[in-house]
Protein backbone atom coordinates (compact mmCIF):
# COMPACT_ATOMS: atom_id res chain seq x y z
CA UNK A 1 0.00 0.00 0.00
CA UNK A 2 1.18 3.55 -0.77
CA UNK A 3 2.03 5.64 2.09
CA UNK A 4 1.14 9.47 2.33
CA UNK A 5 4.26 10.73 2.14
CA UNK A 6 5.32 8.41 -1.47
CA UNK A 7 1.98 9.55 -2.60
CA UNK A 8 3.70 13.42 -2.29
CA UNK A 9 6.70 12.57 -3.79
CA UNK A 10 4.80 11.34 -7.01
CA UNK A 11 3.02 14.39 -7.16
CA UNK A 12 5.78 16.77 -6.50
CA UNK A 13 7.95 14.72 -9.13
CA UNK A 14 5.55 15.12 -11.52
CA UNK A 15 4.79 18.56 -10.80
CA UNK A 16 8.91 19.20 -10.87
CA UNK A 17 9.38 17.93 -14.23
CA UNK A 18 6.15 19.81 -15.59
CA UNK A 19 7.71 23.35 -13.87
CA UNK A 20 10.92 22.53 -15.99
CA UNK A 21 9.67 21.39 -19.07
CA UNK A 22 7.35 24.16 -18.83
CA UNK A 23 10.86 26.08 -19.42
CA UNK A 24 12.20 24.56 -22.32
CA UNK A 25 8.85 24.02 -24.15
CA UNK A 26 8.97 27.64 -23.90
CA UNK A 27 12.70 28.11 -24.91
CA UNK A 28 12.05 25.60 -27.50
CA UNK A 29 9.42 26.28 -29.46
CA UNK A 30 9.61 30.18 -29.18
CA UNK A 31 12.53 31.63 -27.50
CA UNK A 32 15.49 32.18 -24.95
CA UNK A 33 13.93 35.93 -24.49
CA UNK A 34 10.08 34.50 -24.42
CA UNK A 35 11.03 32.38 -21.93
CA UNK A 36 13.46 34.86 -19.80
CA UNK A 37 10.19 37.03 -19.48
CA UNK A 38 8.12 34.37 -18.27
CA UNK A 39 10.54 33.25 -15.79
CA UNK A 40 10.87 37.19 -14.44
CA UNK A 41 7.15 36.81 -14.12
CA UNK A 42 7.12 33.97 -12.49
CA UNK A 43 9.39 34.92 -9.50
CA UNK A 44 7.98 38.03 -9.41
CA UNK A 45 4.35 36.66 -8.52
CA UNK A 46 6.11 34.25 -6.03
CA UNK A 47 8.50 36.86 -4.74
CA UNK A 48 5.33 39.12 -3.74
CA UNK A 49 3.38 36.46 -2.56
CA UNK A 50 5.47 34.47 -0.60
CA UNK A 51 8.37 37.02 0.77
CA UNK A 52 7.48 38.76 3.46
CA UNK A 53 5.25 36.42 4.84
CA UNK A 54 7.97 34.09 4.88
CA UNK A 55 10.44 36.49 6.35
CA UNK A 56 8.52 36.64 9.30
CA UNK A 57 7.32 32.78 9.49
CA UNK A 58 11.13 31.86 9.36
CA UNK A 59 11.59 34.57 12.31
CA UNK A 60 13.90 36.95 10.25
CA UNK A 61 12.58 40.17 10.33
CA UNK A 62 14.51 41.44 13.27
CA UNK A 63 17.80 40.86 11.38
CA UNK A 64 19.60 43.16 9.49
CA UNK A 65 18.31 43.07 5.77
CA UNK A 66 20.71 41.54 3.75
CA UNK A 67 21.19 39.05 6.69
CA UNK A 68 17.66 38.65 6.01
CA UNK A 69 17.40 38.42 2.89
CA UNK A 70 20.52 35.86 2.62
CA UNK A 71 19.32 33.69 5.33
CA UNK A 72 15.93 33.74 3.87
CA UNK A 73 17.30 31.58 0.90
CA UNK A 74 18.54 28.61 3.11
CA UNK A 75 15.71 27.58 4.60
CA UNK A 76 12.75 28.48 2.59
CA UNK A 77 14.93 26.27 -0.50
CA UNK A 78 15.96 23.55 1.63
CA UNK A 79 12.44 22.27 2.53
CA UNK A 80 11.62 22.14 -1.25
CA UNK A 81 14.56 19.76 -1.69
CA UNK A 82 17.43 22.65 -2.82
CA UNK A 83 20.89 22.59 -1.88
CA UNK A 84 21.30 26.24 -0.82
CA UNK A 85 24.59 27.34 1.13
CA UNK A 86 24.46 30.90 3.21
CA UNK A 87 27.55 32.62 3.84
CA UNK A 88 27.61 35.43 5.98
CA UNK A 89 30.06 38.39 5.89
CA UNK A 90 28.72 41.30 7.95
CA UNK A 91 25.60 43.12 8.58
CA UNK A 92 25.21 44.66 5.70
CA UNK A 93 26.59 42.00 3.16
CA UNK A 94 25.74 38.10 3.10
CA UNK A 95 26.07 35.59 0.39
CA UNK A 96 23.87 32.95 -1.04
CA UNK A 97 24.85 30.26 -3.37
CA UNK A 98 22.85 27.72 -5.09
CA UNK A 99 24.49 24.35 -5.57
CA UNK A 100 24.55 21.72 -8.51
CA UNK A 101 22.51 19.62 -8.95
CA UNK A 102 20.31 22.92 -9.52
CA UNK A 103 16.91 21.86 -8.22
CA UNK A 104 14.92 23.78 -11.21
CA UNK A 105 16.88 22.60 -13.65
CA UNK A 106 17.62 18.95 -12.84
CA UNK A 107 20.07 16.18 -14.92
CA UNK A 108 20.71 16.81 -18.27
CA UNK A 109 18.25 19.69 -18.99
CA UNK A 110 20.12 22.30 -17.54
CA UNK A 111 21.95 22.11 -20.94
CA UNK A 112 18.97 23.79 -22.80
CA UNK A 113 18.90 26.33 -20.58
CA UNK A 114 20.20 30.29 -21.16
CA UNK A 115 21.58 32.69 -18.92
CA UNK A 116 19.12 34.86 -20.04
CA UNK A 117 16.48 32.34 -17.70
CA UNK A 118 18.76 32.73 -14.76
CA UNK A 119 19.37 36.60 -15.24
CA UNK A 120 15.32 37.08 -15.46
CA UNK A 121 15.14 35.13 -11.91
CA UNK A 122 17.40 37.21 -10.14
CA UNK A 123 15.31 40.41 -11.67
CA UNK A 124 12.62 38.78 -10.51
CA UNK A 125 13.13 37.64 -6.81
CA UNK A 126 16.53 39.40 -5.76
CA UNK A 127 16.27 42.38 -7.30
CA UNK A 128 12.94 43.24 -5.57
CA UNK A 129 13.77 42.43 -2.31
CA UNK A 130 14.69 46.14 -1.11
CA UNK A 131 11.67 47.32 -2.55
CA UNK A 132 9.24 45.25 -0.71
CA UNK A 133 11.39 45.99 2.53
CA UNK A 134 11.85 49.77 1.65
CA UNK A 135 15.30 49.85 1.52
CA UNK A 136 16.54 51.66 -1.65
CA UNK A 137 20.05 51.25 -0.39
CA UNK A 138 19.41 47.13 -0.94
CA UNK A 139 20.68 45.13 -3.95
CA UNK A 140 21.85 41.94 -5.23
CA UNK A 141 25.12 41.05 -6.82
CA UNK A 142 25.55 38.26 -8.62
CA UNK A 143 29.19 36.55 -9.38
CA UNK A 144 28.75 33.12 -10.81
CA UNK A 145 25.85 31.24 -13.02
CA UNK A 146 25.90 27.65 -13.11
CA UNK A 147 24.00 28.07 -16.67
CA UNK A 148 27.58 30.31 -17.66
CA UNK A 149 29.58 26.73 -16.41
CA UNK A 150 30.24 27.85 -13.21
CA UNK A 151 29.93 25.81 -9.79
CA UNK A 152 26.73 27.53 -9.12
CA UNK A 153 24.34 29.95 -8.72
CA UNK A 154 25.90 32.42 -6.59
CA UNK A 155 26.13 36.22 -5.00
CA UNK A 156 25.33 38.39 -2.26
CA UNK A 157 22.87 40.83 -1.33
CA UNK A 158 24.40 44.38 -0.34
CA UNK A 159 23.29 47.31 1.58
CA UNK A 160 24.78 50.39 -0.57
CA UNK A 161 25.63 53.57 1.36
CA UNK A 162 23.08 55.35 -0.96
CA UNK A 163 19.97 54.62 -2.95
CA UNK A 164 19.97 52.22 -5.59
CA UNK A 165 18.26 53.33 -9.26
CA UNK A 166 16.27 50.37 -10.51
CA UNK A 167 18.80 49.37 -12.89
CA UNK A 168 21.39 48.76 -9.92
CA UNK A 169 19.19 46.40 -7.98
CA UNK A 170 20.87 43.56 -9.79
CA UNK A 171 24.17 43.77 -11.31
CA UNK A 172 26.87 41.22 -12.25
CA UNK A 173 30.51 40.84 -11.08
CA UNK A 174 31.66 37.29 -12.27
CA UNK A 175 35.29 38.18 -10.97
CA UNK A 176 34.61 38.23 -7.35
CA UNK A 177 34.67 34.92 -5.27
CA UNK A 178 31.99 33.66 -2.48
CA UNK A 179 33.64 32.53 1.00
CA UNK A 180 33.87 28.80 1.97
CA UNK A 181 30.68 27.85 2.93
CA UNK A 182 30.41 26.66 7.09
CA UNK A 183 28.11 24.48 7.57
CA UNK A 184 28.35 25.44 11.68
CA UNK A 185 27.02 28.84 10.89
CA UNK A 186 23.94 28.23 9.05
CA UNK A 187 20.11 28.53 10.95
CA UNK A 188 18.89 24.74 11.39
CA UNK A 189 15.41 23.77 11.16
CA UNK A 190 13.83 22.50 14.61
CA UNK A 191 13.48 18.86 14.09
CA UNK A 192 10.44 19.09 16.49
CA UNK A 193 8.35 20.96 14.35
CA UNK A 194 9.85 19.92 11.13
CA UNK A 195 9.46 15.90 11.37
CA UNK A 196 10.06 13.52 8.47
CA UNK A 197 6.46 13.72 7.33
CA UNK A 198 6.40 17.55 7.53
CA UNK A 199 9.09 17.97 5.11
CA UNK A 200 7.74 15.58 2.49
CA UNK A 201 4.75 17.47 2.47
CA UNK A 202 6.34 20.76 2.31
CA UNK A 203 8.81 19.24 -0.66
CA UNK A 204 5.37 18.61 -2.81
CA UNK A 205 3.96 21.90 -1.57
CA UNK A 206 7.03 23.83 -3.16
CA UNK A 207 6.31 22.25 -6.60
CA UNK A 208 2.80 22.50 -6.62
CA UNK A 209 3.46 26.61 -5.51
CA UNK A 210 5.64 27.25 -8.85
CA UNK A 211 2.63 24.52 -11.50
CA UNK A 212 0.23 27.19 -10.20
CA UNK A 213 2.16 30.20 -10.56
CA UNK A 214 3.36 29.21 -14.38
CA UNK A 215 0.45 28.69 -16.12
CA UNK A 216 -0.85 31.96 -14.74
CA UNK A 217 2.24 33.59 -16.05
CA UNK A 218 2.09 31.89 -19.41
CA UNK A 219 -1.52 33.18 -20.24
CA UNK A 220 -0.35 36.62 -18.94
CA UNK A 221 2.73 36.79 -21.03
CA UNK A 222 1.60 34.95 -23.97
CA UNK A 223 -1.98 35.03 -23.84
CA UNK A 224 -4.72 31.89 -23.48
CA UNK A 225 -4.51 30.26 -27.14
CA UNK A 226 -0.32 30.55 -26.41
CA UNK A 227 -1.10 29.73 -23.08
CA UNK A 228 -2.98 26.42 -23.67
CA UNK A 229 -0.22 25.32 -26.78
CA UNK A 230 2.43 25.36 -24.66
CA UNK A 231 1.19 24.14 -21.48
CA UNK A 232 -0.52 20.96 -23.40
CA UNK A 233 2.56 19.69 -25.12
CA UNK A 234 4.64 20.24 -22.43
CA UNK A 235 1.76 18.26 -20.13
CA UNK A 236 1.10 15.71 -22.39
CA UNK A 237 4.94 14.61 -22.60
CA UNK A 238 5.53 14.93 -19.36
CA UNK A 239 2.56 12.98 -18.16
CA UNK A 240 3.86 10.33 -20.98
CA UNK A 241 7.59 10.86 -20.16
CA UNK A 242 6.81 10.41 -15.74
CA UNK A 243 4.13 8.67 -15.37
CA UNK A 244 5.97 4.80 -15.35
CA UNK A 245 8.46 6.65 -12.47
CA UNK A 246 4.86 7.94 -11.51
CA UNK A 247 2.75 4.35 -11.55
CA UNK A 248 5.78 2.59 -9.57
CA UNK A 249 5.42 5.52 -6.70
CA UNK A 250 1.87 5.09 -6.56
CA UNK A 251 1.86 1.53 -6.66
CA UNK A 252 -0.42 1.67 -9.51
CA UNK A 253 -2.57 -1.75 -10.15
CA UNK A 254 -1.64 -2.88 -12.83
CA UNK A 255 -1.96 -1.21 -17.11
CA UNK A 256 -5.55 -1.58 -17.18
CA UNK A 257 -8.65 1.42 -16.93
CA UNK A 258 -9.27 0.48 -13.55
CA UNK A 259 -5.42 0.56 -12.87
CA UNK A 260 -5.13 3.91 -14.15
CA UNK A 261 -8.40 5.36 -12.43
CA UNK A 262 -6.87 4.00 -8.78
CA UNK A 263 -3.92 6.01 -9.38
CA UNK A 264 -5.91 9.18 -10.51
CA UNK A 265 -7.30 8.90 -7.46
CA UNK A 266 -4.57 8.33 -5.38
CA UNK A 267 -2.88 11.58 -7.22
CA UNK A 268 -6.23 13.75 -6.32
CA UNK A 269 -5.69 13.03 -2.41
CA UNK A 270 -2.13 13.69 -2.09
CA UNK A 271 -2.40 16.89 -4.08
CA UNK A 272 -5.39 17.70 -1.09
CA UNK A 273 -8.42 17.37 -3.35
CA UNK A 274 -10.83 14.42 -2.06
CA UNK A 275 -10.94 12.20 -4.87
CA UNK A 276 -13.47 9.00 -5.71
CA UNK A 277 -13.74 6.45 -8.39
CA UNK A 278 -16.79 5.18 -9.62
CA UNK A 279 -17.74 2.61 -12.50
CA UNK A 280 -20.77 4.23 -14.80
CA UNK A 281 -22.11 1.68 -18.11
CA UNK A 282 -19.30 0.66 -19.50
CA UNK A 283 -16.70 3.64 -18.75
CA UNK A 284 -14.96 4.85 -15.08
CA UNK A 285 -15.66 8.11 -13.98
CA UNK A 286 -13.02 9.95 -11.49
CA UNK A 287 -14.71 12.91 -9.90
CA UNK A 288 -12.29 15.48 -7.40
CA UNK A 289 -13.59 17.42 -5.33
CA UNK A 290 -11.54 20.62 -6.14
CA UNK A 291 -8.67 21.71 -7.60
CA UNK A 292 -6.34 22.76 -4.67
CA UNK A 293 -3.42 23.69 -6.64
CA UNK A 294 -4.98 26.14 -8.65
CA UNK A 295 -7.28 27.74 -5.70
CA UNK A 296 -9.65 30.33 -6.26
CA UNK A 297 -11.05 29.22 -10.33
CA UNK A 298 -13.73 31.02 -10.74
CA UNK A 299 -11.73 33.81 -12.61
CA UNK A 300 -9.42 31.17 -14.37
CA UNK A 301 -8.77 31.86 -18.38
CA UNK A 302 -9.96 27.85 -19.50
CA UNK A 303 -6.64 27.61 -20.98
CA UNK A 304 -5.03 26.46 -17.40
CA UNK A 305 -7.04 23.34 -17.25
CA UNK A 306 -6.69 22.58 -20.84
CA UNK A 307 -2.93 22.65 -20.48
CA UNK A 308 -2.81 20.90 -17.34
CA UNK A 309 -5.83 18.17 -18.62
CA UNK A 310 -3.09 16.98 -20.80
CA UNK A 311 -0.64 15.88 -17.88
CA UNK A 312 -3.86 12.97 -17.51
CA UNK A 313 -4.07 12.87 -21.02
CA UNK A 314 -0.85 11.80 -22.04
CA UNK A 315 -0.13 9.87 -18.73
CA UNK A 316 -2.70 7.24 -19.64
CA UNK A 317 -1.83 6.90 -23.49
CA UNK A 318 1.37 5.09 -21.48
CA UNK A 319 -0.46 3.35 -19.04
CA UNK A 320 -3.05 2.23 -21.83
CA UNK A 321 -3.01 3.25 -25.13
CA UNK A 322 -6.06 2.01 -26.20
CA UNK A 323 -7.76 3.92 -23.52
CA UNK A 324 -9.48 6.99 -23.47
CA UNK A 325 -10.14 9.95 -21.16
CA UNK A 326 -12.67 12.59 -21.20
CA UNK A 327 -13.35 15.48 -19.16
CA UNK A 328 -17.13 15.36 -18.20
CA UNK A 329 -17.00 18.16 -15.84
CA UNK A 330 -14.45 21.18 -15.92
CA UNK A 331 -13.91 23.27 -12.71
CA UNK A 332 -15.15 27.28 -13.60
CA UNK A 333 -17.43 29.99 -11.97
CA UNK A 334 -19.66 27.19 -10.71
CA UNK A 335 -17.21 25.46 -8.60
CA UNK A 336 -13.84 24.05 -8.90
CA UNK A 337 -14.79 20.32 -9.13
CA UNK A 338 -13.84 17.88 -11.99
CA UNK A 339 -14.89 14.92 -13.33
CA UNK A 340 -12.69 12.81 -16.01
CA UNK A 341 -14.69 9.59 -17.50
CA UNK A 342 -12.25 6.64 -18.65
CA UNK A 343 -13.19 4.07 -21.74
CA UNK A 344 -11.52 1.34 -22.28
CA UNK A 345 -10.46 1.00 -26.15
CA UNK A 346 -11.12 -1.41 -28.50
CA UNK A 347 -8.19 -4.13 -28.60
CA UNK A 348 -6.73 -4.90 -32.04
């Protein structure tokens, strides 16, 4: 029987791979610039949504702001499953430096990847970070890209003695060198309130965060018909291209319609949604209850679900090619509820 915390893991691997082939789909089939501005969007939503609250969560706020802002990185990565180091240097200069493997980018696709992607993060996240704290004096340096060939992701975030224009929030200084990262001087999670369990949850809860924050970005930037192109061929290969990894995680039945229905609804609960399975004439009908990761869907562009319909879509065209899935309810202004029906095919 699959436990909770596998069932998390398959989502947030699928979810994972989705995020980053949501990147190179977009590198791919448009290009390195298309998909720098998405990313910038991207980490912008997140950076406004989830910064401050987080600063003060983490207990941070009290600490000088590029402390802050530094230490921030650590923790807030490192229960998503990131290898983040934090060096400090003084109070009003501390380093951060993202090790390979890089999390977003995993194995071999980090190859397809520009520096244009990485430079529109930084923008995005780093960059900002003064603003939201109103410090003008605040910015981020950065000194090594693991997408240039360096040994990561790496820089430090700098109180200035004056103001910073907009355009030196973020600059680039590849010459200068990050300190040995100590291990001894870096905040540790309490193991009492961050158990085994905990952190697998929060590990498929920071992949789930950046599938719902994309494909709101992608309709923004690109607009829904763009929106729902690149979103569906990047879900249905990545349903087709995970979902064997997926099915062994799951503990899925076996390659047959009811096989595949047990592990839709296996997939529903871990993501949070309550999720049944039902056999109606001749066909299976999986019915969640919501859609958790996407929240609020009343105001959704149609596109999202289309896109991510096609994770399901090409996931069973693995599992069983002969058989077919429909979408007999869609979640909208009604409620965010959906209902999938699966026919078996006819065998040759």
């Amino acid at each position: 029987m699959t436990s909770v915390p596998q069932a998390w893991q398959a989502v947030g691997d699928l979810y994972h791979a989705y995020l980053t082939g949501l990147i190179l789909t977009t590198v791919t089939r448009r290009s390195a610039d298309d998909a720098a501005e998405l990313l910038f969007q991207v980490f912008r939503r997140q950076q406004l949504e989830k910064f401050l609250p987080g600063l003060a969560k983490l207990g941070l706020r009290g600490l000088p702001d590029a402390v802050a802002c530094a230490q921030y990185h650590y923790p807030s990565n490192d229960v998503g499953g990131v290898r983040v180091e934090y060096m400090p240097e003084s109070e009003r200069k501390a380093w951060v430096r993202y090790v390979p493997p890089r999390w977003i980018h995993p194995d071999a696709t980090i190859c397809a990847v520009p520096s244009a992607v990485t430079r529109a993060i930084l923008r995005g996240w780093h960059a900002n970070n003064g603003v939201l704290l109103g410090n003008p004096r605040l910015g981020f340096v950065c000194t090594k890209m693991t997408t240039d060939g360096q040994p990561g992701l790496e820089g430090y975030y700098e109180e200035a003695d004056r103001p910073l224009a907009p355009d030196e929030r973020l600059r680039f200084a590849p010459e200068e060198d990050a300190p040995d990262f100590d291990p001894a001087r870096v905040p540790r999670l309490d193991s009492a309130t961050w158990p085994p369990e905990r952190l697998a949850k929060a590990m498929r809860n920071y992949a789930m965060t950046y599938v719902r924050t994309m494909p709101l970005a992608l309709v923004d930037v690109f607009g829904a018909d763009e929106a729902r192109r690149l979103g569906g061929i990047t879900g249905r290969l990545i349903g087709m291209q995970l979902w064997q990894k997926t099915a062994e995680t799951l503990g899925a039945k076996d390659h047959t319609p009811e096989g595949f229905a047990d592990a839709l609804v296996r997939l529903g609960d871990a993501q949070g949604d309550a999720t049944t399975c039902t056999r109606e004439g001749e066909g299976l009908v999986v019915r969640q209850a919501s859609w958790r990761l996407m929240g609020d869907t009343a105001t959704l562009s149609p596109a999202i679900f289309d896109a991510w319909n096609e994770l399901w879509v090409g996931a069973l065209s693995v599992h069983d090619r002969r058989a077919r899935l429909s979408v007999v309810e869609r979640p909208g202004p009604a409620g965010a509820s959906i209902a999938w029906r699966i026919d078996a095919g006819r065998r040759a």
